[in-house]
N, C-alpha and C. Protein backbone atom coordinates (compact mmCIF):
# COMPACT_ATOMS: atom_id res chain seq x y z
N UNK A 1 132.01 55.10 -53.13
CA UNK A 1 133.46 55.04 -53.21
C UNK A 1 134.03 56.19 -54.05
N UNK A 2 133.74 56.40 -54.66
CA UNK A 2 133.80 57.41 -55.93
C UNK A 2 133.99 59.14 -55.19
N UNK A 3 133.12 59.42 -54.29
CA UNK A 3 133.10 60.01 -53.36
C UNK A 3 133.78 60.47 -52.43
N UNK A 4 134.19 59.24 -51.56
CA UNK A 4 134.56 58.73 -50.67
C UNK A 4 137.03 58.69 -51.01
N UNK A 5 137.07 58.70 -51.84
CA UNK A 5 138.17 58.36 -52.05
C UNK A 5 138.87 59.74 -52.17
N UNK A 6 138.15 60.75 -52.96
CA UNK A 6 138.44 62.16 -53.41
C UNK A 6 138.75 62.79 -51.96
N UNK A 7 137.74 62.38 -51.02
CA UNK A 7 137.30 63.47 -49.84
C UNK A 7 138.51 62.70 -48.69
N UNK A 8 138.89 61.44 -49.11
CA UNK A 8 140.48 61.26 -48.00
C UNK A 8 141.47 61.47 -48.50
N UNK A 9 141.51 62.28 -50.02
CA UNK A 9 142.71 62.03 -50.28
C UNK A 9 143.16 63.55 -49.92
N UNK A 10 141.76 64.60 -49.91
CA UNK A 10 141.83 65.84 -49.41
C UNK A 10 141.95 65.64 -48.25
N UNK A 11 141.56 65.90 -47.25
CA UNK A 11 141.89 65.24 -45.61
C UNK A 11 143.40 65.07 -45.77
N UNK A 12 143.88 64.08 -46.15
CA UNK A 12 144.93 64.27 -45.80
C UNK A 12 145.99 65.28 -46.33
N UNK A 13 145.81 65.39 -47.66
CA UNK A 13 146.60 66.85 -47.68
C UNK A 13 146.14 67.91 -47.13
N UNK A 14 145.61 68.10 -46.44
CA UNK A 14 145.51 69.35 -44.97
C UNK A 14 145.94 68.75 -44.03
N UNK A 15 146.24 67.86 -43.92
CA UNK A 15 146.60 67.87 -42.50
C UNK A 15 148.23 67.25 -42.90
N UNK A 16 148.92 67.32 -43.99
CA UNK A 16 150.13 67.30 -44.39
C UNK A 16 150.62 69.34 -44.52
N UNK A 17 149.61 69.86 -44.87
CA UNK A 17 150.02 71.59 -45.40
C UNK A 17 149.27 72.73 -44.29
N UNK A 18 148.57 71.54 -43.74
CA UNK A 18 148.20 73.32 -42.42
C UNK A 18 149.11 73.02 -41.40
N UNK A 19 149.62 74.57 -40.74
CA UNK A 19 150.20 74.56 -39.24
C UNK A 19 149.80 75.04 -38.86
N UNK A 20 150.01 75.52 -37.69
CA UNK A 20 150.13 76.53 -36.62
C UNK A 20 150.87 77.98 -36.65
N UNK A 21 150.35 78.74 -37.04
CA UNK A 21 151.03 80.78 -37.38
C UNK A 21 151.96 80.72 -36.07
N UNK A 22 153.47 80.50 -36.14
CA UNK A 22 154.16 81.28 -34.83
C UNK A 22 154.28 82.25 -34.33
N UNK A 23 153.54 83.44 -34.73
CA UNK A 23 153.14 84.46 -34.70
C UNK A 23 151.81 84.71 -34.00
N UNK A 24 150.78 84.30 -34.12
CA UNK A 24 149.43 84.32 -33.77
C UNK A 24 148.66 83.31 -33.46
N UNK A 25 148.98 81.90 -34.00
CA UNK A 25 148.18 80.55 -33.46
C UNK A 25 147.14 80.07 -34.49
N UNK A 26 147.24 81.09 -35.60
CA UNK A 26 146.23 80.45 -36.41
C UNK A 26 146.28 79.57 -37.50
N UNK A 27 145.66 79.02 -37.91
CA UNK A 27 145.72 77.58 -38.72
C UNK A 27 146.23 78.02 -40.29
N UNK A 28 147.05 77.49 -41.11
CA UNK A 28 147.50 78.35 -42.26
C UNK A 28 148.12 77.27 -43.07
N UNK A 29 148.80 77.56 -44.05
CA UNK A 29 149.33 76.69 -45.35
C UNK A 29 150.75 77.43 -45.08
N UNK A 30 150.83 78.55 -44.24
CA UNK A 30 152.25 79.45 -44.09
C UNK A 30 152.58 79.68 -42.64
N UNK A 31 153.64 79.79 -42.54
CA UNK A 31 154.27 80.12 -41.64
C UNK A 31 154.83 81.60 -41.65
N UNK A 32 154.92 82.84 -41.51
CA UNK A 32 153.62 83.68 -40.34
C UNK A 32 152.62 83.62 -41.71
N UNK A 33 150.79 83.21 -40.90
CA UNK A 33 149.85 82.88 -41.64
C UNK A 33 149.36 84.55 -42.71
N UNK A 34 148.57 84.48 -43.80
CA UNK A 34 147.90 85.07 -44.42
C UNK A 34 147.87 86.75 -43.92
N UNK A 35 147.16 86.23 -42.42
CA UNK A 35 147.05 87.76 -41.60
C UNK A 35 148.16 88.37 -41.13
N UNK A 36 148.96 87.31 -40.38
CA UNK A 36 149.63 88.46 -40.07
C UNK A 36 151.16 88.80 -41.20
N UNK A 37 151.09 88.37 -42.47
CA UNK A 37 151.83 88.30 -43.11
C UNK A 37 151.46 89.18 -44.09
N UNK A 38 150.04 89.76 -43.81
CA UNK A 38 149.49 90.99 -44.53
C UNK A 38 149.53 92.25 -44.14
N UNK A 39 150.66 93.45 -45.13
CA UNK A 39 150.83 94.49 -44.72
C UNK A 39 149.78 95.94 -44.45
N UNK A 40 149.10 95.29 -45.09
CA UNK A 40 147.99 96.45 -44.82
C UNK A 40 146.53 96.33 -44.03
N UNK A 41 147.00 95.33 -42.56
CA UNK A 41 146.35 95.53 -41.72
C UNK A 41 146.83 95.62 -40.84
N UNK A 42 146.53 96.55 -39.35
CA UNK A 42 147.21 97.03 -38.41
C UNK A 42 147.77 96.40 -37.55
N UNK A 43 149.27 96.24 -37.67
CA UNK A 43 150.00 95.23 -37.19
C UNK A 43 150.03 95.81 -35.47
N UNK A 44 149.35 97.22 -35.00
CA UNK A 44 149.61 97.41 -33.70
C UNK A 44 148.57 97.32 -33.07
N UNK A 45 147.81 96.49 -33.49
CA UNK A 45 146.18 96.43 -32.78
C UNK A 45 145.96 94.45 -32.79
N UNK A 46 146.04 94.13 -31.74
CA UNK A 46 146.09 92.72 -31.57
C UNK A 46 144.29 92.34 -30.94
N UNK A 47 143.47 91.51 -31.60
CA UNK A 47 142.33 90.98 -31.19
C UNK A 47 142.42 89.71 -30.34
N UNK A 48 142.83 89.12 -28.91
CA UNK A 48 142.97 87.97 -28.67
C UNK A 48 141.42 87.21 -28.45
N UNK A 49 141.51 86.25 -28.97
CA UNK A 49 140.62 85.52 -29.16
C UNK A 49 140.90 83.96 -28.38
N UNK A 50 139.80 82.85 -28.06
CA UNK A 50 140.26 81.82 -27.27
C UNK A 50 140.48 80.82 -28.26
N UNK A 51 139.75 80.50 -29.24
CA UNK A 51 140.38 79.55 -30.60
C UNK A 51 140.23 80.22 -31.58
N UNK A 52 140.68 78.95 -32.89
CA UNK A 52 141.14 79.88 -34.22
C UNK A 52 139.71 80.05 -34.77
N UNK A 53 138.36 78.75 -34.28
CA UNK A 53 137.07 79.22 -35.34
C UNK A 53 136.50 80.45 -34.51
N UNK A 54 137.03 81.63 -33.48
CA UNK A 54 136.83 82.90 -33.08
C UNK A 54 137.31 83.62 -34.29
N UNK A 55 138.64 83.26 -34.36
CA UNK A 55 139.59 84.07 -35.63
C UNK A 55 138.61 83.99 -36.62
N UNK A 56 137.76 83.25 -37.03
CA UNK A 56 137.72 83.25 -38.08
C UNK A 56 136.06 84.17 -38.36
N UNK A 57 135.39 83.28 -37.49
CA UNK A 57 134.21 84.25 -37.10
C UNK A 57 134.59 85.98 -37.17
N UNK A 58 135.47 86.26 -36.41
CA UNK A 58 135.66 87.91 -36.39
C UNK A 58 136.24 88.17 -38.01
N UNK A 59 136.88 87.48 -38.33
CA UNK A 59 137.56 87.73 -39.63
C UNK A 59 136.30 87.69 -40.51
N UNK A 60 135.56 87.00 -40.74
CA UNK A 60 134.66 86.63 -41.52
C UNK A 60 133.60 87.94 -41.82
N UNK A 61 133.47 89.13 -40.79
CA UNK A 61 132.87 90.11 -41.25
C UNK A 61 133.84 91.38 -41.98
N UNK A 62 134.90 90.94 -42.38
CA UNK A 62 135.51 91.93 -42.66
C UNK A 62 135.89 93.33 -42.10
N UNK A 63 135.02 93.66 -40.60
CA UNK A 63 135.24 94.82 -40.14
C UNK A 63 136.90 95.37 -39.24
N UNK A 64 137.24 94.28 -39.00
CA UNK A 64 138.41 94.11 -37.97
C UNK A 64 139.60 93.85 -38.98
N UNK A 65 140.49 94.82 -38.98
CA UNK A 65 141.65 94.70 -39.86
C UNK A 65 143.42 94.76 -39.18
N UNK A 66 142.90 94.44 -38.08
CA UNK A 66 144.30 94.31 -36.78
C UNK A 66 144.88 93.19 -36.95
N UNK A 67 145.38 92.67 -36.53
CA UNK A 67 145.97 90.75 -36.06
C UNK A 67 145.58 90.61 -34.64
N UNK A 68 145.25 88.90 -35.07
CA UNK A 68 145.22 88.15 -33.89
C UNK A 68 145.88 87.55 -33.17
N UNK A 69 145.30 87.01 -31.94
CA UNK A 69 146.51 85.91 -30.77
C UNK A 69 145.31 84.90 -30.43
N UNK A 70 145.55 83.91 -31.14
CA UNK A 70 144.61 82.45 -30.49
C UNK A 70 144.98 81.84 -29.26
N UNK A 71 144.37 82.18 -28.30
CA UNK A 71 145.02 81.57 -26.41
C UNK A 71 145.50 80.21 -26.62
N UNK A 72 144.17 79.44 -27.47
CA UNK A 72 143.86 77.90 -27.27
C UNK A 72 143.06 77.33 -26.24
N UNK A 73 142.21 78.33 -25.76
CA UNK A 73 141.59 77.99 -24.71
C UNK A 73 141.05 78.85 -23.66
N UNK A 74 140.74 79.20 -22.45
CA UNK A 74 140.49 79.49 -21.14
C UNK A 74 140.77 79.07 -20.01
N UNK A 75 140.85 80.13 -19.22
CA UNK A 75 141.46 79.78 -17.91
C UNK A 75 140.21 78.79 -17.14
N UNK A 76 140.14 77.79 -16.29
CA UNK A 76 139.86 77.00 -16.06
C UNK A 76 140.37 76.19 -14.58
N UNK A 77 139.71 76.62 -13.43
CA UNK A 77 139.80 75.72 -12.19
C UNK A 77 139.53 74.56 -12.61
N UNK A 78 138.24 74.40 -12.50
CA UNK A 78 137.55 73.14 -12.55
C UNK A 78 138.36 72.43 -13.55
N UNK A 79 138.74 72.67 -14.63
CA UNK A 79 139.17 71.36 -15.42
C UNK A 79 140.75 71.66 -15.64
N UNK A 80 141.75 72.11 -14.84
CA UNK A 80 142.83 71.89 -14.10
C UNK A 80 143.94 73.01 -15.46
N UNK A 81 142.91 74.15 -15.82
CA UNK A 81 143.78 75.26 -17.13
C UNK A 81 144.04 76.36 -16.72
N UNK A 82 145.73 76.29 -16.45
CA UNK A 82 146.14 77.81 -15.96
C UNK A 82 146.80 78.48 -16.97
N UNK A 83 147.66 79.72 -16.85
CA UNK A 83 148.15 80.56 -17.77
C UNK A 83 149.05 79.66 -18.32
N UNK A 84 149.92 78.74 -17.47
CA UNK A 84 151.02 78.04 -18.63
C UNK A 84 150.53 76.94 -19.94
N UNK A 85 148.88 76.93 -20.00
CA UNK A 85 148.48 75.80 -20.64
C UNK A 85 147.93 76.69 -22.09
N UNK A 86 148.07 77.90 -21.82
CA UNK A 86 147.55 78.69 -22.70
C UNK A 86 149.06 79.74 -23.44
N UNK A 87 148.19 80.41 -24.58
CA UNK A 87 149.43 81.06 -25.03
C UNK A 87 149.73 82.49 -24.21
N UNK A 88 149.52 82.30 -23.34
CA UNK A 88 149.59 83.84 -22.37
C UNK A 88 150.95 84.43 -23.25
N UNK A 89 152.15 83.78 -22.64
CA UNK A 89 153.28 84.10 -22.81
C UNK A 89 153.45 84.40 -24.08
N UNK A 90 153.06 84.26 -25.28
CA UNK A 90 153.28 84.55 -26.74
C UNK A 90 152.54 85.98 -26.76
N UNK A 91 151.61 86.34 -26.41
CA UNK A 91 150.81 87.44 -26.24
C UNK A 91 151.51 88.26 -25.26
N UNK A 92 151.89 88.27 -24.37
CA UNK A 92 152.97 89.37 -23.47
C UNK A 92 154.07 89.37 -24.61
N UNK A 93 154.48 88.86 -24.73
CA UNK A 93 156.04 89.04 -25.47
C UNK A 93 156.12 89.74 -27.05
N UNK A 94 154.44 89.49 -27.68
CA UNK A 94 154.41 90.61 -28.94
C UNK A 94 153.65 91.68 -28.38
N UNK A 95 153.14 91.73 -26.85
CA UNK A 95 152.92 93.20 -26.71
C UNK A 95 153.93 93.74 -26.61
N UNK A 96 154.97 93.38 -25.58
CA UNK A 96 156.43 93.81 -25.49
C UNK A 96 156.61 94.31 -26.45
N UNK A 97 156.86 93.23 -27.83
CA UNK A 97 158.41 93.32 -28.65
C UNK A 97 157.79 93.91 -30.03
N UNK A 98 156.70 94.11 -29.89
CA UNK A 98 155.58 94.42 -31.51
C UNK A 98 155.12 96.14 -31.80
N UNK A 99 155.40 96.66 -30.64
CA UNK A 99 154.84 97.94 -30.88
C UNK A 99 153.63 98.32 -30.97
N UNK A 100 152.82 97.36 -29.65
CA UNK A 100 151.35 96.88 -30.11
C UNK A 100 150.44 98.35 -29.23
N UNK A 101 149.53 98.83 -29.47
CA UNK A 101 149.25 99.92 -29.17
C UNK A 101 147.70 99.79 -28.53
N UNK A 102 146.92 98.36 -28.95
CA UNK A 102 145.65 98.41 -28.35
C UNK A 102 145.73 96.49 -28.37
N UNK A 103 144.95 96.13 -27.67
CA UNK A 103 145.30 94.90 -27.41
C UNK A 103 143.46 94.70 -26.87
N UNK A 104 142.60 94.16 -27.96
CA UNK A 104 140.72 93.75 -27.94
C UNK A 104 141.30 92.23 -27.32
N UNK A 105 140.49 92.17 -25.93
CA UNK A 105 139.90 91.04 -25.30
C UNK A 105 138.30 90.47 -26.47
N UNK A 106 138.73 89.44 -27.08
CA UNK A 106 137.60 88.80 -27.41
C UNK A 106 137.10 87.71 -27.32
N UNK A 107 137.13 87.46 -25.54
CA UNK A 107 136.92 86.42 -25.03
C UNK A 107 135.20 86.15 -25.03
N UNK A 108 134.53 84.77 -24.96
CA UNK A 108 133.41 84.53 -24.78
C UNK A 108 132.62 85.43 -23.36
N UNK A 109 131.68 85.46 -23.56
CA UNK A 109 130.98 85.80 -21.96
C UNK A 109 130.47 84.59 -21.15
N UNK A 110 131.65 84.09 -21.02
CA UNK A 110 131.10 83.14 -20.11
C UNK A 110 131.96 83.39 -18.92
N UNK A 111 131.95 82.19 -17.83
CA UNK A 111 132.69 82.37 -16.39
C UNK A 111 134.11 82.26 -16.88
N UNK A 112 134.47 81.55 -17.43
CA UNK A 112 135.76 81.34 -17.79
C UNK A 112 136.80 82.28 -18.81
N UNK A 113 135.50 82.48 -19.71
CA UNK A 113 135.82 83.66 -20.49
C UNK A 113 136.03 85.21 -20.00
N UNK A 114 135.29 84.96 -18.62
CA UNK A 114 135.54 86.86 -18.36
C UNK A 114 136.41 86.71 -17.18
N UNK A 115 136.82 85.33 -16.45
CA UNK A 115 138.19 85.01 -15.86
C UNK A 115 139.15 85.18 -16.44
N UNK A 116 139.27 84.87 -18.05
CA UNK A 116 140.39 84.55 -18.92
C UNK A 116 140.92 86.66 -18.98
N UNK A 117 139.61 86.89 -19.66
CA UNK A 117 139.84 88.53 -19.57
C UNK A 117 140.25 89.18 -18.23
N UNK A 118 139.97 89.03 -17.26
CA UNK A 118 139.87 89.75 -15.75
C UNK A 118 141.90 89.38 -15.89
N UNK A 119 142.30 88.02 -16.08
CA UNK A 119 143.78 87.81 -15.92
C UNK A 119 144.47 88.52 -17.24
N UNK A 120 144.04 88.63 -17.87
CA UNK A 120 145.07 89.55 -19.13
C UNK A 120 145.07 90.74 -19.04
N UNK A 121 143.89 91.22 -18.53
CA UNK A 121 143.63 93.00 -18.13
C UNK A 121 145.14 92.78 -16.95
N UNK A 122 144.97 92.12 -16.02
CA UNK A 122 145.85 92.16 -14.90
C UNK A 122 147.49 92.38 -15.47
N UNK A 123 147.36 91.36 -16.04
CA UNK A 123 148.67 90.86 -17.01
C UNK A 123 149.49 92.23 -18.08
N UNK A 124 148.64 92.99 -18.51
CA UNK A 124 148.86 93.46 -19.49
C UNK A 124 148.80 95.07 -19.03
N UNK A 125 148.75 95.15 -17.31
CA UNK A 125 148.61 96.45 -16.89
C UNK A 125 149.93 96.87 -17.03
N UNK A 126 151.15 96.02 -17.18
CA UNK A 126 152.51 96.51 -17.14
C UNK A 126 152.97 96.70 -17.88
N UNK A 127 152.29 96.83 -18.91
CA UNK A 127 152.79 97.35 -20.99
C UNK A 127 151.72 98.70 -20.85
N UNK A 128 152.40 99.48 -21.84
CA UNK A 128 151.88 101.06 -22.00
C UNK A 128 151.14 100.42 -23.20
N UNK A 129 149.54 100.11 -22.69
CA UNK A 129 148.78 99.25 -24.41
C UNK A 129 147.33 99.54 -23.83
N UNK A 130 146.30 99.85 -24.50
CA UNK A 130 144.90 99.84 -23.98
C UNK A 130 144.24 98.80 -24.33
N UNK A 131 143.64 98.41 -23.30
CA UNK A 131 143.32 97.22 -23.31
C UNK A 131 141.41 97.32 -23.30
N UNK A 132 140.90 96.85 -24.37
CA UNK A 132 139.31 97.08 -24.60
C UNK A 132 138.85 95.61 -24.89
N UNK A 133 137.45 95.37 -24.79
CA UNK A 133 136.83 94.42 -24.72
C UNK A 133 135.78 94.56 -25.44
N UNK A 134 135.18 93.17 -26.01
CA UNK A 134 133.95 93.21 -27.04
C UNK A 134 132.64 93.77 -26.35
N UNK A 135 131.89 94.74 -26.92
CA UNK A 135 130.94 94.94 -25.99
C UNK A 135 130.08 93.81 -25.69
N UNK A 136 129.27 93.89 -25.12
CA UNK A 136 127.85 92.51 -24.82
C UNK A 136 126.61 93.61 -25.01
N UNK A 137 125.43 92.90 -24.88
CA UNK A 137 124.64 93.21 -24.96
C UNK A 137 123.21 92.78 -25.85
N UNK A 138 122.39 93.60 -26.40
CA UNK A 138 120.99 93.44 -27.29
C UNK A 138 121.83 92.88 -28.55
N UNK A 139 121.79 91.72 -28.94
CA UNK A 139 122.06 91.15 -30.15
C UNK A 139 121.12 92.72 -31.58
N UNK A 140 121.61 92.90 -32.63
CA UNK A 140 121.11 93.31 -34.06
C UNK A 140 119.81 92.57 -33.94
N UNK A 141 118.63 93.27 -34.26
CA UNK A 141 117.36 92.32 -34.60
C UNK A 141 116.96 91.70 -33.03
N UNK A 142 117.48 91.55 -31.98
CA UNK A 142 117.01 90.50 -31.18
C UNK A 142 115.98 91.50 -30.37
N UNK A 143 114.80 91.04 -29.55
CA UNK A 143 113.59 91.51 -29.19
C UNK A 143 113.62 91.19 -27.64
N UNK A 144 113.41 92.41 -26.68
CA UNK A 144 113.68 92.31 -25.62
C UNK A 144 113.13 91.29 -24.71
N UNK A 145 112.02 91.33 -24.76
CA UNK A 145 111.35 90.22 -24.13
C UNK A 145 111.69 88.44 -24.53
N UNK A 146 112.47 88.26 -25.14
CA UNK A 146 113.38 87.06 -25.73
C UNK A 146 114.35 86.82 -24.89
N UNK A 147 115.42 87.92 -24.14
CA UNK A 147 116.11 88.26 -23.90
C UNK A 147 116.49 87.31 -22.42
N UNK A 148 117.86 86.62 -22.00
CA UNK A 148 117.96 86.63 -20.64
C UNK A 148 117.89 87.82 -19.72
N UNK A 149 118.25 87.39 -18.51
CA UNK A 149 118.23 88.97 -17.62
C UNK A 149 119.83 89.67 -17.72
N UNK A 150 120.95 88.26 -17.67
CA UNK A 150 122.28 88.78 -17.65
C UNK A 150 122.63 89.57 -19.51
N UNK A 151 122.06 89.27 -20.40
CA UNK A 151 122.29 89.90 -21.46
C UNK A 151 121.61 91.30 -21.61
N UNK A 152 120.29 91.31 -20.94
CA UNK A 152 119.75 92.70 -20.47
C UNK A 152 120.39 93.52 -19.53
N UNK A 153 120.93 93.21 -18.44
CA UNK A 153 121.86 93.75 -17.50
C UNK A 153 123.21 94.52 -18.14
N UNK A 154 123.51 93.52 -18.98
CA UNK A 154 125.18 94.11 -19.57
C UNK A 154 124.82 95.03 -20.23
N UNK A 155 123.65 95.01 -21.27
CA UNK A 155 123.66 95.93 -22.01
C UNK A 155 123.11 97.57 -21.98
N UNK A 156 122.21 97.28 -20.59
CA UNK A 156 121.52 98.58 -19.40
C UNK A 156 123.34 99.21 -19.12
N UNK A 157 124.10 98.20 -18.38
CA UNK A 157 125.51 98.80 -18.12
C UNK A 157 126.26 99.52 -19.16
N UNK A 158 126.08 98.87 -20.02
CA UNK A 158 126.93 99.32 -21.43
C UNK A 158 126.83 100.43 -22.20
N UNK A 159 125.64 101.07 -21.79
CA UNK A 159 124.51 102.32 -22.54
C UNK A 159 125.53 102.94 -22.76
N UNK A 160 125.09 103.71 -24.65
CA UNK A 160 125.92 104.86 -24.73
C UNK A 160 124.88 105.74 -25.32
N UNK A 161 124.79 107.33 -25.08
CA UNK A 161 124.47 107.86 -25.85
C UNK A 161 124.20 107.87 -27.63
N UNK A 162 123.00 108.40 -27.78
CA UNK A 162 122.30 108.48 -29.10
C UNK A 162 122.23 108.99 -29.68
């Protein structure tokens, strides 16, 4: 009990003081959150990502100093998720209205995930913005013969000079 009493009384003050960033989608104590309310990261370079524990993962290495757009999800036949179920529309409208200059797909590699990308590339051909994607490939440390064939494939495609 002793325990137990401390850890609901936290619980619920988060879920009384976090929202939703109207700006980006990410989880915060503020309204526009931490990131994008921070001036000295590149407010014209947008990373969209499909949820916020992506945001946080990419955030978490410190290398990426742009802002994000959390979709909330993927596009989705099978389980009935089109562009209006997602934040498409929040993401067109700060490429529009933001002065956004590069716009990173950092969608999963999965079917849905490189559907989700294939429709924003589409989407986003009508803004003057370059539109780049996470590479795939040989994981750091990982050993070829470990390897699937589609993670070997992407990354044979992906080759860059040495």
């Amino acid at each position: 009990e002793e325990l137990l009493h401390p850890l609901a009384d936290s619980l619920h003050t988060v879920a009384e003081k976090i929202m939703t960033c109207g700006v980006c989608g990410n989880l915060d104590m503020t309204d526009p959150c931490h990131i994008c309310a921070d001036e000295k990261r590149d407010h014209g370079t947008i990373c969209v990502v499909e949820q916020v524990a992506d945001l946080w993962a990419i955030d978490r290495t410190s290398t990426f100093r742009g802002t994000y757009h959390v979709l909330g999800g993927t596009l989705s036949a099978l389980d009935g998720v089109g562009p209006d179920d997602l934040n498409v529309a929040g993401l067109m409208r700060r490429t529009a209205n933001d002065n956004i200059s590069e716009v990173i797909l950092a969608t999963n590699a999965t079917v849905d995930g490189q559907t989700t990308a294939h429709y924003l590339t589409e989407k986003l051909k009508n803004y003057d913005v370059s539109v780049t994607r996470l590479a795939h490939g040989v994981p750091l440390g990982g050993e070829l013969d470990y390897l699937d064939d589609g993670t070997l494939s992407a990354a044979l495609a992906a080759r860059r000079p040495f």
